[in-house]
C-alpha atoms as a PDB file:
ATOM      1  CA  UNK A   1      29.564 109.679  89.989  1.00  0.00           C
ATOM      2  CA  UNK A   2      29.100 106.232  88.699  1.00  0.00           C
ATOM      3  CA  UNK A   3      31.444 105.142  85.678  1.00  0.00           C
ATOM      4  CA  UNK A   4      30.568 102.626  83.042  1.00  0.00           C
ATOM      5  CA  UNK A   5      31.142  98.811  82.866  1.00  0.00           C
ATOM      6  CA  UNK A   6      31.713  97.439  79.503  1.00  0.00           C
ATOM      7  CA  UNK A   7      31.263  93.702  79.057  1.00  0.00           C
ATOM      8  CA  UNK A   8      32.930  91.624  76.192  1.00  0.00           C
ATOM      9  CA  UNK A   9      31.042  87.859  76.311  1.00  0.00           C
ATOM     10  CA  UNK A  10      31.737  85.160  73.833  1.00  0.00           C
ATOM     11  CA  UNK A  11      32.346  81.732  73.170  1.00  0.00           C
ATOM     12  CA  UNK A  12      36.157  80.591  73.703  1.00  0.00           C
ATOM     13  CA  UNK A  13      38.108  81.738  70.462  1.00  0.00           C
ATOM     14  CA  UNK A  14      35.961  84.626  69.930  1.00  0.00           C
ATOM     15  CA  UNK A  15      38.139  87.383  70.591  1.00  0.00           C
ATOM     16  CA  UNK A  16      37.151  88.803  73.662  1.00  0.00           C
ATOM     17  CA  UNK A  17      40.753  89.657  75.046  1.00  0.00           C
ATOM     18  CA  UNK A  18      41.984  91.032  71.493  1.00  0.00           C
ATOM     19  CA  UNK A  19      39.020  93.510  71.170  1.00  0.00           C
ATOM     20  CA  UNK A  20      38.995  94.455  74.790  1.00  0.00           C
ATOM     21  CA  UNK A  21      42.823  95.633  74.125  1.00  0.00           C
ATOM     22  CA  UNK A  22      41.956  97.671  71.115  1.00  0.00           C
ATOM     23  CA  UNK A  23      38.438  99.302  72.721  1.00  0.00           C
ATOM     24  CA  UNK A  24      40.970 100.370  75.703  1.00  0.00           C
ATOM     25  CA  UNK A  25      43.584 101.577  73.191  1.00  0.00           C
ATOM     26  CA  UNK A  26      41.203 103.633  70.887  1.00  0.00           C
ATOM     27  CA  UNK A  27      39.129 105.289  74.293  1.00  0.00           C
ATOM     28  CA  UNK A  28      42.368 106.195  75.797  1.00  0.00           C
ATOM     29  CA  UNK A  29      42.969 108.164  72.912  1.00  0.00           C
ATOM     30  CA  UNK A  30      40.074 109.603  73.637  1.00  0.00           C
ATOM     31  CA  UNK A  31      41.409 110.907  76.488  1.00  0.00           C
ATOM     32  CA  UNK A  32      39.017 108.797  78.851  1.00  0.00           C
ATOM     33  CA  UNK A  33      39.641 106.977  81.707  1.00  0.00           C
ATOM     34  CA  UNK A  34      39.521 103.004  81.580  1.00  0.00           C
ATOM     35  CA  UNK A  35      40.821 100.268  83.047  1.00  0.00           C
ATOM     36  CA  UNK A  36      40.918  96.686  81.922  1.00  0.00           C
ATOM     37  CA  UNK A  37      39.658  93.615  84.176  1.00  0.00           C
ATOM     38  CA  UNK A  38      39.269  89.955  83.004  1.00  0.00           C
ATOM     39  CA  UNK A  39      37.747  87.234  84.763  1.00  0.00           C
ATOM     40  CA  UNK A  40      38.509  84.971  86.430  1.00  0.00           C
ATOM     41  CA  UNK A  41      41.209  86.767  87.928  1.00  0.00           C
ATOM     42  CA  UNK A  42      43.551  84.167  87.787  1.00  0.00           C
ATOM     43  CA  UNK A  43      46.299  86.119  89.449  1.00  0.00           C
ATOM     44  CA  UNK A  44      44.583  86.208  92.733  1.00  0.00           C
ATOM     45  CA  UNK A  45      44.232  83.988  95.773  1.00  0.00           C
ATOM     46  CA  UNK A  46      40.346  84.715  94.907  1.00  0.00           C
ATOM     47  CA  UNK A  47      40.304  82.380  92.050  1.00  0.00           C
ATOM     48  CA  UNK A  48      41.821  79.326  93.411  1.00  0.00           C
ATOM     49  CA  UNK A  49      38.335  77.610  93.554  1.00  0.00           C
ATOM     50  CA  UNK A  50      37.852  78.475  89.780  1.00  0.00           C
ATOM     51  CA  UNK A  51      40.768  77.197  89.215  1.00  0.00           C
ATOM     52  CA  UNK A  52      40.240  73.814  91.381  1.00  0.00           C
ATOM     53  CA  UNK A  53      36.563  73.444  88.986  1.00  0.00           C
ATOM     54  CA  UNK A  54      38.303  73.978  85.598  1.00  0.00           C
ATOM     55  CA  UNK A  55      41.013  71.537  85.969  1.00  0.00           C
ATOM     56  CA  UNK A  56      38.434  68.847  87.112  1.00  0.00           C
ATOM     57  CA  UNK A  57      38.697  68.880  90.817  1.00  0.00           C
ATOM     58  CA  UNK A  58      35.825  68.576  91.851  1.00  0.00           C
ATOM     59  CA  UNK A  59      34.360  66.244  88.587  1.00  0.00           C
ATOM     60  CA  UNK A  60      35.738  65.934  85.318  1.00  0.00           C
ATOM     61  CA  UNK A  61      32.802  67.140  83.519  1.00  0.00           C
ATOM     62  CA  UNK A  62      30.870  70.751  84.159  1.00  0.00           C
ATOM     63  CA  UNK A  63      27.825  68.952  84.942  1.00  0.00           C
ATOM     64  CA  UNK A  64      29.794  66.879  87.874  1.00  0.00           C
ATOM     65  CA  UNK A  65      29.304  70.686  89.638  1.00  0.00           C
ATOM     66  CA  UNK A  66      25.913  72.409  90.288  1.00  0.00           C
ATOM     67  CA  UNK A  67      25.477  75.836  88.780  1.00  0.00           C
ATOM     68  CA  UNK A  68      24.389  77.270  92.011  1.00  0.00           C
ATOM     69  CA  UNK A  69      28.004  76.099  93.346  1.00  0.00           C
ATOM     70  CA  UNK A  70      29.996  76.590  90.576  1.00  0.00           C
ATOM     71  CA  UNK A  71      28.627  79.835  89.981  1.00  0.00           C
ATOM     72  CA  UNK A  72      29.479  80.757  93.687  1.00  0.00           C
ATOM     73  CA  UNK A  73      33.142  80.543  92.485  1.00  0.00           C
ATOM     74  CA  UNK A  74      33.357  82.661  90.153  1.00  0.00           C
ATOM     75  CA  UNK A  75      30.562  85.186  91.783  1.00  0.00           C
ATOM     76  CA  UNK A  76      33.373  85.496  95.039  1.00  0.00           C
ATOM     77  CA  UNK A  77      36.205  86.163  92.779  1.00  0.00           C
ATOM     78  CA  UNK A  78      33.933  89.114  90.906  1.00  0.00           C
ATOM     79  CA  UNK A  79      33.423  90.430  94.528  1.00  0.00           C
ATOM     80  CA  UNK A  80      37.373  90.375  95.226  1.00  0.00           C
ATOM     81  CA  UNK A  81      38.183  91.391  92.431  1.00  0.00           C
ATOM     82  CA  UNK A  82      35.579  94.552  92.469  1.00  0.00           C
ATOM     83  CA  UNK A  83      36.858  95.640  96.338  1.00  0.00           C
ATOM     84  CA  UNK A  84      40.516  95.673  95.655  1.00  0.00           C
ATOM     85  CA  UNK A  85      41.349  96.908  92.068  1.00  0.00           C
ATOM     86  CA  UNK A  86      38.399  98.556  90.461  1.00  0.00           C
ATOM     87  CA  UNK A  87      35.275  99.506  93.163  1.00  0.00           C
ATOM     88  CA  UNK A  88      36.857 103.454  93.933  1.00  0.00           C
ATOM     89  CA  UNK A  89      38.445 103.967  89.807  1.00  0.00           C
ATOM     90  CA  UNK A  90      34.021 102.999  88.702  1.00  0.00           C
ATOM     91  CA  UNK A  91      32.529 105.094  91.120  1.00  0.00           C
ATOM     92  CA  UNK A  92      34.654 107.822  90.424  1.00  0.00           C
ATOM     93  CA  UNK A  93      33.160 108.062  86.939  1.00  0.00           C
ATOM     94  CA  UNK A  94      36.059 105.754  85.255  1.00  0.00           C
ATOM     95  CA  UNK A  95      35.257 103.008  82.328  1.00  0.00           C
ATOM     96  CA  UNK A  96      35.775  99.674  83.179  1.00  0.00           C
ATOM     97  CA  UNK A  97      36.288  96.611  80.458  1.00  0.00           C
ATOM     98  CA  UNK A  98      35.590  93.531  81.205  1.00  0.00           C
ATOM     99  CA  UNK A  99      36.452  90.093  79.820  1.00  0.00           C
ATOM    100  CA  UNK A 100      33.779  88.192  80.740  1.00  0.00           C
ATOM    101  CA  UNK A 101      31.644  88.904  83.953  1.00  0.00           C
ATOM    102  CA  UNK A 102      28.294  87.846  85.768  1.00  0.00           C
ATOM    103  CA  UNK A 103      27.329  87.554  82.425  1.00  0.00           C
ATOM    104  CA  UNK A 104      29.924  84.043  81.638  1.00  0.00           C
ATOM    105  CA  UNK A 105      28.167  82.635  85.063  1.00  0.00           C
ATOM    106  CA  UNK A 106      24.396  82.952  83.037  1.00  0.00           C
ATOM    107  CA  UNK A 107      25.196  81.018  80.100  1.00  0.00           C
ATOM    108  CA  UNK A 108      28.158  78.491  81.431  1.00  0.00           C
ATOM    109  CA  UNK A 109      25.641  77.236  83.998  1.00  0.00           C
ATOM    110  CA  UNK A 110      22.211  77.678  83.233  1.00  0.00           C
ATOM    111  CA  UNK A 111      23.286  74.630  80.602  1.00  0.00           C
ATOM    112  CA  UNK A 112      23.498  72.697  82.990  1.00  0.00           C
ATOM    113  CA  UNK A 113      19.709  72.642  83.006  1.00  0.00           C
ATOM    114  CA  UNK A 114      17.270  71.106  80.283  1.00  0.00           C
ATOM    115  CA  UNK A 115      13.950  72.969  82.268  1.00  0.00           C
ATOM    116  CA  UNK A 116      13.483  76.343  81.649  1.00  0.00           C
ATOM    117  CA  UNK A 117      11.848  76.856  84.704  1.00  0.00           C
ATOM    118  CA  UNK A 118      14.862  75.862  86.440  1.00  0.00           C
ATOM    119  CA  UNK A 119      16.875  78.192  84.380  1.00  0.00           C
ATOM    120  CA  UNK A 120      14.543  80.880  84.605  1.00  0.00           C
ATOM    121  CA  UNK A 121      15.322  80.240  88.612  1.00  0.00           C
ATOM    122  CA  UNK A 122      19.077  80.398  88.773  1.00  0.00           C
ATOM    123  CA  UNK A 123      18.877  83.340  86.616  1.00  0.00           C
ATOM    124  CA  UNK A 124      16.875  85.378  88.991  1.00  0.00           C
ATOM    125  CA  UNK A 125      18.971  83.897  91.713  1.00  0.00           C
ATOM    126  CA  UNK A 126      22.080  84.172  90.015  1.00  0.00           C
ATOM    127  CA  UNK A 127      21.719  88.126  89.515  1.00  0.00           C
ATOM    128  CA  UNK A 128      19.915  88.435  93.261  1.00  0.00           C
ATOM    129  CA  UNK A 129      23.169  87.541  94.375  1.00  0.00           C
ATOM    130  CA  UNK A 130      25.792  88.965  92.345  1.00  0.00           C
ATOM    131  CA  UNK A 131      24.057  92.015  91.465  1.00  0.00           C
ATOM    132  CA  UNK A 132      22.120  92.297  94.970  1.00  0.00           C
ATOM    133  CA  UNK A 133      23.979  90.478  97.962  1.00  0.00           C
ATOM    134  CA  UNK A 134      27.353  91.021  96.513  1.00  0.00           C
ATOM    135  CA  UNK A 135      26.514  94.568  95.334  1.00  0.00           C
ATOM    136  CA  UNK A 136      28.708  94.038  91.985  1.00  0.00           C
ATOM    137  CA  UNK A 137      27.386  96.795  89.379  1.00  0.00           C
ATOM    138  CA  UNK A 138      25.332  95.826  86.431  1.00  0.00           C
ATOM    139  CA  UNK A 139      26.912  96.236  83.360  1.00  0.00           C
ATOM    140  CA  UNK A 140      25.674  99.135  81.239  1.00  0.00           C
ATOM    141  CA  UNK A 141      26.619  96.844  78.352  1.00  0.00           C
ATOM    142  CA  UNK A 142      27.437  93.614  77.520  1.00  0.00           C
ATOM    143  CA  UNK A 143      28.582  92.603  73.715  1.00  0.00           C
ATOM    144  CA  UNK A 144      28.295  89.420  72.262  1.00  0.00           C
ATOM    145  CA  UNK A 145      31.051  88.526  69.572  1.00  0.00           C
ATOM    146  CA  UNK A 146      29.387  85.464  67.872  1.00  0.00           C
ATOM    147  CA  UNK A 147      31.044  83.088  66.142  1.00  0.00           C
ATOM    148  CA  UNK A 148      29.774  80.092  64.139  1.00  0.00           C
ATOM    149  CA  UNK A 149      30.727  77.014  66.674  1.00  0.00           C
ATOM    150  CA  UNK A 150      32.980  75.156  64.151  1.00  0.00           C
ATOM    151  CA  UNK A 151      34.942  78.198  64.013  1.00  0.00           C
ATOM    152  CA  UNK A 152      35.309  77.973  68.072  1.00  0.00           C
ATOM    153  CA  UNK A 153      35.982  74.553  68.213  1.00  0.00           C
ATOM    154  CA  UNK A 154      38.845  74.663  65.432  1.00  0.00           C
ATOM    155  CA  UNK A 155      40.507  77.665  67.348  1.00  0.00           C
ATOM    156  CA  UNK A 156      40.150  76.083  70.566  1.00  0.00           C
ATOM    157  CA  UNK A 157      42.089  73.158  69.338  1.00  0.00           C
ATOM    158  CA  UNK A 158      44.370  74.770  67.560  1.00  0.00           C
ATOM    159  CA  UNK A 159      45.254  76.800  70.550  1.00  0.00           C
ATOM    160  CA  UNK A 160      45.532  73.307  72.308  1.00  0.00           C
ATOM    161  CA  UNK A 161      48.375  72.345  69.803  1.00  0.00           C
ATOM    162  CA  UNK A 162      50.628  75.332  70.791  1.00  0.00           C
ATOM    163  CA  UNK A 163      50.399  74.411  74.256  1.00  0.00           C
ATOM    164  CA  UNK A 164      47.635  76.389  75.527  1.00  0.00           C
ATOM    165  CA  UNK A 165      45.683  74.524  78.126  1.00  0.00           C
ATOM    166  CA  UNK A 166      42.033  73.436  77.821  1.00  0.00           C
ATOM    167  CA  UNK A 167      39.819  73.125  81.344  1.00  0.00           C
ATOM    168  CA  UNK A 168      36.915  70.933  81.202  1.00  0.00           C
ATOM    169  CA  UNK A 169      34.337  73.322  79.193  1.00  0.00           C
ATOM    170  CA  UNK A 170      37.167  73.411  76.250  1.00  0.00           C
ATOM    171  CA  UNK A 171      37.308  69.974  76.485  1.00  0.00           C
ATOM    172  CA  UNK A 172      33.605  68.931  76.532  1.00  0.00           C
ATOM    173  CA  UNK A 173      32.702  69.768  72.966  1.00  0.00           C
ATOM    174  CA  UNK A 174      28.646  69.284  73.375  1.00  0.00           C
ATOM    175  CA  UNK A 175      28.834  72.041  76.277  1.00  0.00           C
ATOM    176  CA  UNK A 176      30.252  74.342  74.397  1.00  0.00           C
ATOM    177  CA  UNK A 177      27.371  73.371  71.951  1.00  0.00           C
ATOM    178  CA  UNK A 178      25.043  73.886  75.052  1.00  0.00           C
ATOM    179  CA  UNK A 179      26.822  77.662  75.571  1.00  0.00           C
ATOM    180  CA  UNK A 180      26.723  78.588  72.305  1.00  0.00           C
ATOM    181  CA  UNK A 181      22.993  78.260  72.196  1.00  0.00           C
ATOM    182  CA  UNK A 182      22.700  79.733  75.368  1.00  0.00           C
ATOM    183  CA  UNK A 183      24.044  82.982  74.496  1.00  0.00           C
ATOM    184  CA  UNK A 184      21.730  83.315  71.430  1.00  0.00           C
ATOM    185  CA  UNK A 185      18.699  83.133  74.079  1.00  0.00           C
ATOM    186  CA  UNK A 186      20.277  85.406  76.456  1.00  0.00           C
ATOM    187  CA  UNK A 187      21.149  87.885  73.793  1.00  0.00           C
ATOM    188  CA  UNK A 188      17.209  88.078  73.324  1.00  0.00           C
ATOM    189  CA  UNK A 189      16.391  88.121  77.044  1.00  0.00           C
ATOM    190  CA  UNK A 190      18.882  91.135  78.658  1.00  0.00           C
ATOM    191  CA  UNK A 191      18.719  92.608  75.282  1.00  0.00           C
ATOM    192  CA  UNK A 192      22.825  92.196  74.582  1.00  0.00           C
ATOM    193  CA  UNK A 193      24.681  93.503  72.020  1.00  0.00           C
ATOM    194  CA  UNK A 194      25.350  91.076  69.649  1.00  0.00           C
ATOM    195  CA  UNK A 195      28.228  91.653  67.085  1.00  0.00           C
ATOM    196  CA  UNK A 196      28.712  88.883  64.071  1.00  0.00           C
ATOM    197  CA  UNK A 197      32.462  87.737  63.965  1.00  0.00           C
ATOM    198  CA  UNK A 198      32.165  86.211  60.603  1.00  0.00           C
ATOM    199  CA  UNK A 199      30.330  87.449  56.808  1.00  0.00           C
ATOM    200  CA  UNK A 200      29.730  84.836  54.343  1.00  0.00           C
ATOM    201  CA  UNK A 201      31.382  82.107  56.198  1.00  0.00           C
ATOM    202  CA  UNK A 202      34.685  83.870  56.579  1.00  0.00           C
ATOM    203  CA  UNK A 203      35.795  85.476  59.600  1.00  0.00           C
ATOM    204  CA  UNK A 204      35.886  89.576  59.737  1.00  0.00           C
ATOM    205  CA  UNK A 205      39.154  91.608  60.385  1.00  0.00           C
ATOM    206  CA  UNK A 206      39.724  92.554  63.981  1.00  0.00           C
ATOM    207  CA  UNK A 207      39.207  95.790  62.822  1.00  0.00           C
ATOM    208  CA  UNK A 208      36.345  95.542  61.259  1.00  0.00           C
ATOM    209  CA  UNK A 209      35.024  93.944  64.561  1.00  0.00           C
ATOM    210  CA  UNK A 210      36.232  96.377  66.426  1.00  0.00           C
ATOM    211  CA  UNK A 211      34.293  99.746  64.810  1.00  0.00           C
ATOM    212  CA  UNK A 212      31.248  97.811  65.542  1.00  0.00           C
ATOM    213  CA  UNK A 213      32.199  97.308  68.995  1.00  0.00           C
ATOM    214  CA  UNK A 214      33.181 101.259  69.420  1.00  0.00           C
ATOM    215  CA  UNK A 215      29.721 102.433  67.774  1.00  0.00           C
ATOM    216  CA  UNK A 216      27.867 100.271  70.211  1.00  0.00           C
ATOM    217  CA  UNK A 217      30.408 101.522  73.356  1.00  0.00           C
ATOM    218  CA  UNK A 218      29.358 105.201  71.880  1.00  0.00           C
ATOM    219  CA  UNK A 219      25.882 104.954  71.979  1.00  0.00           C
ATOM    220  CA  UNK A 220      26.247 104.019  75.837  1.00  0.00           C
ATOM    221  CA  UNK A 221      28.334 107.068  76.270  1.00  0.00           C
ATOM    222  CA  UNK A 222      26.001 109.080  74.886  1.00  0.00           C
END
């Protein structure tokens, strides 16, 4: 009895963590079963090449690493992370919420490329081997919380100034440019959820955000 996977995508700032918290609050009121994943999973051995990429490693800028390679990162920690904590609670019928997923790896690297032919190619590679070799589930939905990109870049620097760290997509303004275009055209392609963040220029309440984001969750259920 298969469960359902939940995906939360979104440029940095958008909110993925905070409304992946209050889905899993209001569906355990419910009185359903759900656990809450984020990737990376920077708690586990499994991410230590993620880790070695974002803080510039192995080049200071994303483009320094392929997205075939750099996507092989992230695709092994998915594959830990699925084994050990979360493979036997989804099969037996549980929800599963995810911060990011499979899904970060499409738009994060296919900007690497200007051709679309050659991002048409590592998409249909990309999910060959995460969805295929690997055997990671496909998500039943993924949710796009947009945000205008000013808005992400101001709360990605003001998260800078209280200390939080920024890796080397944070820091490379014009990629995140890249990514937030990217999502737009994948939103069209997988057919994604997408859920505006902001209403005449202002941002919406996290609660207003989040009844969108349990009406879409519902219609899955259903």
């Amino acid at each position: 009895m298969k469960g359902k996977l939940i995906v939360l995508e979104g440029i940095d700032g958008s909110g993925k963590e905070t409304q992946s918290n209050l889905l899993e609050k209001k569906l355990k009121e419910k009185g359903r079963e759900v656990m809450h994943i984020s990737f990376p999973d920077y708690e586990s051995p499994s991410s230590a090449l993620v880790k070695m990429y974002l803080k510039g490693d192995f080049g200071k800028n994303p483009e320094d690493v392929n997205p075939y390679a750099a996507s092989l990162f992230y695709a092994v920690d998915r594959f830990a992370s699925y084994r050990m904590k979360w493979k036997d609670f989804y099969e037996k019928g549980g929800i599963v919420i995810a911060d990011r997923y499979t899904t970060s790896n499409m738009v994060h690297q296919m900007t690497k490329y200007e051709d679309e032919v050659k991002r048409k190619d590592f998409l249909s590679w990309l999910e060959k081997t995460e969805y295929g070799e690997l055997e990671l589930p496909r998500p039943d939905l993924v949710i796009l919380l947009d945000i205008p990109l000013a808005v992400s870049e101001n709360l990605v620097k003001e998260r800078a100034k209280k200390g939080g760290s920024m890796d080397i997509h944070e820091q490379n303004l014009d990629y995140l440019r890249k990514c937030h275009d990217a999502y737009r055209q994948l939103v069209a392609l997988y057919h994604w959820k997408r859920i505006p963040c902001t209403e005449e220029g202002r941002l919406r309440s996290i609660e207003d955000i989040g009844k969108d984001v349990e009406k879409a969750v519902a219609a899955v259920m259903e």
